[in-house]
PDB file of N, CA and C in Angstrom:
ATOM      1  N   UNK A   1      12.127  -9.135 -20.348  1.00  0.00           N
ATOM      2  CA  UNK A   1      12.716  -8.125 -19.499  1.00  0.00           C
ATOM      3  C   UNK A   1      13.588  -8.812 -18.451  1.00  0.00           C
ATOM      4  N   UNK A   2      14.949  -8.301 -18.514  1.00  0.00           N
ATOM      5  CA  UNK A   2      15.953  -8.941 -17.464  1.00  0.00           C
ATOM      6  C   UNK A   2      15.470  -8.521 -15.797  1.00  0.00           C
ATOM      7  N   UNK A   3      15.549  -9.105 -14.660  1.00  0.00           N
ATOM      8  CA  UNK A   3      14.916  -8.859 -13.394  1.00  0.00           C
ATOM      9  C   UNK A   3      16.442  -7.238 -12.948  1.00  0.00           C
ATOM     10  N   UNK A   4      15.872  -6.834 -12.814  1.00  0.00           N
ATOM     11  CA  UNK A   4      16.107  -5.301 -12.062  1.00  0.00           C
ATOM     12  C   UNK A   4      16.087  -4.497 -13.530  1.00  0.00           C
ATOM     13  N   UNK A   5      15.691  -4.940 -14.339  1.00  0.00           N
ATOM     14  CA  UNK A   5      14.815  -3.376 -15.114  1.00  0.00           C
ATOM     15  C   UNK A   5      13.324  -3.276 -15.392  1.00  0.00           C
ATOM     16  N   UNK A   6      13.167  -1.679 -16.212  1.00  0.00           N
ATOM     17  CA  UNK A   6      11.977  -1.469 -16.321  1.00  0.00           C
ATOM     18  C   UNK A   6      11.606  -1.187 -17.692  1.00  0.00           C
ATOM     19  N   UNK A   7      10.562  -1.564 -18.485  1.00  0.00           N
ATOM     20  CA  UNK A   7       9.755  -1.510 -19.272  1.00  0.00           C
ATOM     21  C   UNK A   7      10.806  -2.108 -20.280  1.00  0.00           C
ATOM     22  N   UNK A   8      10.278  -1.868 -21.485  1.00  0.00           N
ATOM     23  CA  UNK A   8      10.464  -2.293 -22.770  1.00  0.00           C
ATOM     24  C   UNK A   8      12.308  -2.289 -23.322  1.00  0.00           C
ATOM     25  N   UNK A   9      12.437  -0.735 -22.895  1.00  0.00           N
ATOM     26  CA  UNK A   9      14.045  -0.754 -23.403  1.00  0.00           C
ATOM     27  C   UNK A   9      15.207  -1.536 -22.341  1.00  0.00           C
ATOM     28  N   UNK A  10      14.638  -2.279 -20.907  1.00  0.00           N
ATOM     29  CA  UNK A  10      15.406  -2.410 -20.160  1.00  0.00           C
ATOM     30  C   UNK A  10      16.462  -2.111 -19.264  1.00  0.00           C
ATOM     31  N   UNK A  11      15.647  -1.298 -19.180  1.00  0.00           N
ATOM     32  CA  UNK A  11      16.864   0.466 -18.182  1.00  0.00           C
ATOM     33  C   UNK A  11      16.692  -0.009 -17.027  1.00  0.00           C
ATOM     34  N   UNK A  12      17.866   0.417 -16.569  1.00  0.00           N
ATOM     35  CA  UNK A  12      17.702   0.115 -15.108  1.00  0.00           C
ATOM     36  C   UNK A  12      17.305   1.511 -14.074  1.00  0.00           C
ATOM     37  N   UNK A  13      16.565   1.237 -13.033  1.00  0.00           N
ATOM     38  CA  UNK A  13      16.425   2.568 -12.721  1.00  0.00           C
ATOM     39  C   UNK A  13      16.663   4.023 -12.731  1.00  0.00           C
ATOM     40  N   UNK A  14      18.427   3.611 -12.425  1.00  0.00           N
ATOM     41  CA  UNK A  14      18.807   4.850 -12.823  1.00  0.00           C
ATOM     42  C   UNK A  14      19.250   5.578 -14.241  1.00  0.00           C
ATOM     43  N   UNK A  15      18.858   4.998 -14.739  1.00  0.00           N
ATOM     44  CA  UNK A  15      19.131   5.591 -16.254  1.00  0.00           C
ATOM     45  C   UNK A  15      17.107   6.187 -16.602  1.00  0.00           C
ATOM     46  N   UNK A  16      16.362   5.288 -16.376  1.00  0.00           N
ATOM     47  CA  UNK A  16      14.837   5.851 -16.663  1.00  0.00           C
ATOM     48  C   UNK A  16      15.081   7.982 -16.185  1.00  0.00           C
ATOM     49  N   UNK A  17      14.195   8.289 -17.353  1.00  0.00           N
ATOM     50  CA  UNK A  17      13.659   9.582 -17.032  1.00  0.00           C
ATOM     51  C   UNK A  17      13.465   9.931 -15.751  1.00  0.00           C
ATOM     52  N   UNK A  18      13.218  11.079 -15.189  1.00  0.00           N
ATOM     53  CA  UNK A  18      12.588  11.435 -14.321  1.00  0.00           C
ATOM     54  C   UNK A  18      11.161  11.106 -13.762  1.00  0.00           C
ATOM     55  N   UNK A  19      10.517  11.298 -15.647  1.00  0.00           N
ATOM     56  CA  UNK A  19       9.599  10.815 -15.601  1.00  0.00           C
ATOM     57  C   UNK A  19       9.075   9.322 -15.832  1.00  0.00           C
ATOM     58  N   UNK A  20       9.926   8.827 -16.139  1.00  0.00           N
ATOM     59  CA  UNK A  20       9.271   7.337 -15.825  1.00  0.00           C
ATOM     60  C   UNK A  20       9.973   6.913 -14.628  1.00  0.00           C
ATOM     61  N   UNK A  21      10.919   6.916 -13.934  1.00  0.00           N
ATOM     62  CA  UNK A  21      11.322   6.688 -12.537  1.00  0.00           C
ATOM     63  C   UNK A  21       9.906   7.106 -11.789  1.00  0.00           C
ATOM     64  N   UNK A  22       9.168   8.724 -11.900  1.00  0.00           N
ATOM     65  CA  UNK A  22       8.239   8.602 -11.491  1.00  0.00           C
ATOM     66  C   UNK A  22       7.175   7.715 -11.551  1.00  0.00           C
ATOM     67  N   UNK A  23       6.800   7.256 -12.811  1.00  0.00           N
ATOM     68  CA  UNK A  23       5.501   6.018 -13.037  1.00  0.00           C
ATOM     69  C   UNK A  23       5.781   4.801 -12.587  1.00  0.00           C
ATOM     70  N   UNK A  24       7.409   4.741 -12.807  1.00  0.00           N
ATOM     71  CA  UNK A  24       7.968   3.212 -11.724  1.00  0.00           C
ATOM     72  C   UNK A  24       7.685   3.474 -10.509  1.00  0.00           C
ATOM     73  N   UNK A  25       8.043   4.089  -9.427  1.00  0.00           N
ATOM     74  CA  UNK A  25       7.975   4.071  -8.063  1.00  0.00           C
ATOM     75  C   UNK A  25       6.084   4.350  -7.569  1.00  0.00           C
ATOM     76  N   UNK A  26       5.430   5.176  -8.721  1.00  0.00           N
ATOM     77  CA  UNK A  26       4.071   4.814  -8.417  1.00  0.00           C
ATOM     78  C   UNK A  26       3.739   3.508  -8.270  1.00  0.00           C
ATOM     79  N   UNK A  27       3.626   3.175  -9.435  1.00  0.00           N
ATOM     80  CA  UNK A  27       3.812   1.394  -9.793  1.00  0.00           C
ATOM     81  C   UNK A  27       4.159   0.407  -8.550  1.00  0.00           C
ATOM     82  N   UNK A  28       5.322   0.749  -8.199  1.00  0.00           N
ATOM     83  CA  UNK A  28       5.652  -0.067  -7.358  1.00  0.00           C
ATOM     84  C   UNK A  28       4.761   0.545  -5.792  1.00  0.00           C
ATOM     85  N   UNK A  29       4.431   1.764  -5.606  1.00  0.00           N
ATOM     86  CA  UNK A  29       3.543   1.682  -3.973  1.00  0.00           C
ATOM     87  C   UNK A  29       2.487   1.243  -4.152  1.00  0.00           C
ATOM     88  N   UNK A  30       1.667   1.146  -5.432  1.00  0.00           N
ATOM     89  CA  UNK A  30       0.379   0.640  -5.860  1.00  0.00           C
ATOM     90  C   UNK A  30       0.480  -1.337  -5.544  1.00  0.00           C
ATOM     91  N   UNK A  31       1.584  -1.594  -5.934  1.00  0.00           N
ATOM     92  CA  UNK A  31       1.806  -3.270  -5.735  1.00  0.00           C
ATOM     93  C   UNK A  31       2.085  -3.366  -4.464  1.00  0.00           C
ATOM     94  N   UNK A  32       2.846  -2.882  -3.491  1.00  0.00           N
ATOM     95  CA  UNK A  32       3.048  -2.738  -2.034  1.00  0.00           C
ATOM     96  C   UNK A  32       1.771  -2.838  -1.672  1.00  0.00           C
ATOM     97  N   UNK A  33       0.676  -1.734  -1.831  1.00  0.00           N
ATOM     98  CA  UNK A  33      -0.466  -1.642  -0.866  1.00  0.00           C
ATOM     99  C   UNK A  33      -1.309  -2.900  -1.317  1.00  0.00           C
ATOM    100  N   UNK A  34      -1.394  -3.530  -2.360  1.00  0.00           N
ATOM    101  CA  UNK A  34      -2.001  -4.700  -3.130  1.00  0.00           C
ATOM    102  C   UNK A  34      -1.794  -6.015  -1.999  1.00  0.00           C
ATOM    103  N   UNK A  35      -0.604  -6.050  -1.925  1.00  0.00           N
ATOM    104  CA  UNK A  35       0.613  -6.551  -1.497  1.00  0.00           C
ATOM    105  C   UNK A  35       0.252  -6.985   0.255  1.00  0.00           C
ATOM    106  N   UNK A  36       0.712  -5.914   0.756  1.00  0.00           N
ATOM    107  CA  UNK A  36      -0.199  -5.532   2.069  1.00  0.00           C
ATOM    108  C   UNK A  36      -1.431  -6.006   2.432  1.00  0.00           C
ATOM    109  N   UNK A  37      -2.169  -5.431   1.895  1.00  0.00           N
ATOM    110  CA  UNK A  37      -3.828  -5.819   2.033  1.00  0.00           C
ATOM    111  C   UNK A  37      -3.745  -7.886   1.663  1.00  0.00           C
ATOM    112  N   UNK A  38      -3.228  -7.918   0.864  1.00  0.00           N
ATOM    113  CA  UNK A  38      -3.062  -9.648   0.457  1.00  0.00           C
ATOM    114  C   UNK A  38      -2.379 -10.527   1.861  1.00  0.00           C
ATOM    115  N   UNK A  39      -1.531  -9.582   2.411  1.00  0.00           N
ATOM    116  CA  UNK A  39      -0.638 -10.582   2.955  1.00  0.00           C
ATOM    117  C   UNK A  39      -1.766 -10.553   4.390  1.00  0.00           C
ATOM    118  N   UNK A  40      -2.272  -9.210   4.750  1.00  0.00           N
ATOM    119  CA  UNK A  40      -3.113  -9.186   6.008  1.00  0.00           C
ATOM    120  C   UNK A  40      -4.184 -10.179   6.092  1.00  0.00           C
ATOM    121  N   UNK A  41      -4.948 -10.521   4.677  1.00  0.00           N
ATOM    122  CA  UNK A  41      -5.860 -10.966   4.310  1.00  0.00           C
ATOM    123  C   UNK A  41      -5.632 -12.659   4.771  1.00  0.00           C
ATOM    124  N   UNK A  42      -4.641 -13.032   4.369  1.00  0.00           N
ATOM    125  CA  UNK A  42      -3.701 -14.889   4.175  1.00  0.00           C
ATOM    126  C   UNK A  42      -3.742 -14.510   5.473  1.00  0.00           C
ATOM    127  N   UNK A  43      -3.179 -13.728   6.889  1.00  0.00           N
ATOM    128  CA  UNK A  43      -2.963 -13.457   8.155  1.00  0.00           C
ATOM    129  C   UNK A  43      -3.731 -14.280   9.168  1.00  0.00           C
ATOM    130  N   UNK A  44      -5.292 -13.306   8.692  1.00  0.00           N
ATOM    131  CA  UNK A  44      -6.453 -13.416   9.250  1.00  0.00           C
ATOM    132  C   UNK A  44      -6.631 -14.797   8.939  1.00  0.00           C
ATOM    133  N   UNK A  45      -6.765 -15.486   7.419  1.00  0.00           N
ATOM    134  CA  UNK A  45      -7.007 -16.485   7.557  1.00  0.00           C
ATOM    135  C   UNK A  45      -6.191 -18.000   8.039  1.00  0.00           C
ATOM    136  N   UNK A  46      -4.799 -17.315   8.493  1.00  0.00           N
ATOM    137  CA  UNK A  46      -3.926 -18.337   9.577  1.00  0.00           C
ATOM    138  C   UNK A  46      -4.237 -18.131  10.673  1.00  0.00           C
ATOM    139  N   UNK A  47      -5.061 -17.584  11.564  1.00  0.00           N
ATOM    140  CA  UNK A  47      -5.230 -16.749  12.332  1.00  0.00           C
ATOM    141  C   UNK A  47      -3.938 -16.259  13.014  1.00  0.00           C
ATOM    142  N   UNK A  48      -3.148 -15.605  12.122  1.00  0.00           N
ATOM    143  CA  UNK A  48      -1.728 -14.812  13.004  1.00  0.00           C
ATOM    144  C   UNK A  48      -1.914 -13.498  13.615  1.00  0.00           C
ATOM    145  N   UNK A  49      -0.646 -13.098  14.206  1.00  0.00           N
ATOM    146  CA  UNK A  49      -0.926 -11.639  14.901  1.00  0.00           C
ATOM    147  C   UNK A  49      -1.079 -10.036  13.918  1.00  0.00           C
ATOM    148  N   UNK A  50      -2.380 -10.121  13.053  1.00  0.00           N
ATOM    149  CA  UNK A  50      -2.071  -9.252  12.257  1.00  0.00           C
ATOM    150  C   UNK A  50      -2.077  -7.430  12.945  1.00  0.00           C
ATOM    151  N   UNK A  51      -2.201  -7.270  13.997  1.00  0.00           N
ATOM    152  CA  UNK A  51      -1.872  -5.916  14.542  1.00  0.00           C
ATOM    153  C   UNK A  51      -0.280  -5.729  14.556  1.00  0.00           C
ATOM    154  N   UNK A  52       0.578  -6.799  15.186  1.00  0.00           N
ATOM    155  CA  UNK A  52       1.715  -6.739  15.282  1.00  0.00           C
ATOM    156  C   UNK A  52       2.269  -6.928  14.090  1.00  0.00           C
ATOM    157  N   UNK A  53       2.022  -7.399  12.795  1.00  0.00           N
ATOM    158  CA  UNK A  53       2.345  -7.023  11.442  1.00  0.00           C
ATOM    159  C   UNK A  53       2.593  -5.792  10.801  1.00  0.00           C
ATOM    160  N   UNK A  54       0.998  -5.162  11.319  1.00  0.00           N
ATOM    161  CA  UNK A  54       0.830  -4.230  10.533  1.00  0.00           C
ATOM    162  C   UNK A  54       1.803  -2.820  11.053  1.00  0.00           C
ATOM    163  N   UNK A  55       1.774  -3.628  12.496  1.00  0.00           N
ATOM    164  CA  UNK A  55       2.993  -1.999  13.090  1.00  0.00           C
ATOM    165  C   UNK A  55       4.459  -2.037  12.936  1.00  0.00           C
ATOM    166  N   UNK A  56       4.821  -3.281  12.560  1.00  0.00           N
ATOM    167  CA  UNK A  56       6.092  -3.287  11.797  1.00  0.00           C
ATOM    168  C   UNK A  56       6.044  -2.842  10.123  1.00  0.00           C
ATOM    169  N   UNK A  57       5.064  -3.378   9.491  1.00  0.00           N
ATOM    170  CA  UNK A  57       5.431  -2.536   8.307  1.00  0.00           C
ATOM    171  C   UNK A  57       5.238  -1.038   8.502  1.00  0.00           C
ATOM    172  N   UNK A  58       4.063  -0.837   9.480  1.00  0.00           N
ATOM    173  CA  UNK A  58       3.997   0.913   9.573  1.00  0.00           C
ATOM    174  C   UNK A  58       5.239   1.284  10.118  1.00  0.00           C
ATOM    175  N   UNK A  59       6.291   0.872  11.418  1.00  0.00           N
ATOM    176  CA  UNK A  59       7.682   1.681  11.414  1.00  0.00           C
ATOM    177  C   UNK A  59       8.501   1.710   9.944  1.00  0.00           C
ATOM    178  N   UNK A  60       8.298   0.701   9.171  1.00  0.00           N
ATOM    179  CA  UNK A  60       9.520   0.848   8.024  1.00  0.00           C
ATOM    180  C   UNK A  60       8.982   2.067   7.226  1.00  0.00           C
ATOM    181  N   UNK A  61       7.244   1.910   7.155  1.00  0.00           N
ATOM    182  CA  UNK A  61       6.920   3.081   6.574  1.00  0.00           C
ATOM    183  C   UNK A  61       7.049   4.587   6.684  1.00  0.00           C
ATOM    184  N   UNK A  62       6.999   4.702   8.103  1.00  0.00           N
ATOM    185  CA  UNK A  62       7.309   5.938   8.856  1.00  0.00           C
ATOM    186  C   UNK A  62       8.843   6.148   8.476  1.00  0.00           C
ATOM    187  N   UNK A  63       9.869   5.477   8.641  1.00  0.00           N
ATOM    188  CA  UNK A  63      11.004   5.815   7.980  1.00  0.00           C
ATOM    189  C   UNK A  63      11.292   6.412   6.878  1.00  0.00           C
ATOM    190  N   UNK A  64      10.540   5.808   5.814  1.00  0.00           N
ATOM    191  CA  UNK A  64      10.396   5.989   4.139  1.00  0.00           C
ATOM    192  C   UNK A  64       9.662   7.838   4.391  1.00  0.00           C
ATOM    193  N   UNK A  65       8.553   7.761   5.455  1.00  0.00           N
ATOM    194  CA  UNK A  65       8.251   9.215   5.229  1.00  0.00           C
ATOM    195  C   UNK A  65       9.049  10.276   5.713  1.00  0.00           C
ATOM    196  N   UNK A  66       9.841   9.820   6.682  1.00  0.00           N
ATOM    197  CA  UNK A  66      10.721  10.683   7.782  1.00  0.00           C
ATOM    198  C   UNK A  66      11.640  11.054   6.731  1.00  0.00           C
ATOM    199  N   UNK A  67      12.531   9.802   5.856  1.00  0.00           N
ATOM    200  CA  UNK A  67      13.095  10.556   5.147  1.00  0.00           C
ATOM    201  C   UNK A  67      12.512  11.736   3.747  1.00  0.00           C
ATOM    202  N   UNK A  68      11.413  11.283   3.601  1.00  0.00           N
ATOM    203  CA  UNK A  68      10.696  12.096   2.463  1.00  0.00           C
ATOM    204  C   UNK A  68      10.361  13.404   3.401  1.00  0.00           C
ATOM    205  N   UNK A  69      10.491  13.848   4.071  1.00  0.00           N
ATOM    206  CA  UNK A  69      10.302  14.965   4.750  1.00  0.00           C
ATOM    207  C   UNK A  69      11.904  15.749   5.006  1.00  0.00           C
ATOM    208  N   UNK A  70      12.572  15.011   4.748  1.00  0.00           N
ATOM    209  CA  UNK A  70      14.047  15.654   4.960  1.00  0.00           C
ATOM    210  C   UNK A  70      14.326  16.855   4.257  1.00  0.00           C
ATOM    211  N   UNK A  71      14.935  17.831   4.469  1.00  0.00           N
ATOM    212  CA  UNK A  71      15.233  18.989   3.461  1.00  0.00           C
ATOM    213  C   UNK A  71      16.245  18.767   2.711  1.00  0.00           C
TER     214      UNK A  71
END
């Protein structure tokens, strides 16, 4: 699989279904939160500032919802 596609036929996002665009972007918040939890985890054990981490990824997140709330 070439890097910026998905599954077997090698589509690039915007060509995937509706429905598999949907199972991709699941896919991908499921590896984010994986992701997250991993990187907090390595944090703790540098002892870095993991509060001030976590409230920067929460503003980018709040964005992602602000716009998912848009009409």
């Amino acid at each position: 699989m070439k890097k910026g596609t998905h599954g077997k036929d090698e589509n690039k996002f915007e060509e995937l279904t509706y429905q598999d665009q949907a199972k991709s972007l699941n896919a991908q918040i499921q590896v984010l939160k994986k992701a997250l939890k991993a990187h907090f985890r390595k944090g703790k054990d540098e002892d870095k500032d993991i509060d001030s981490s976590k409230n920067s990824y929460k503003e980018q997140l709040l964005k992602i919802i602000e716009f998912l709330n848009k009409k």
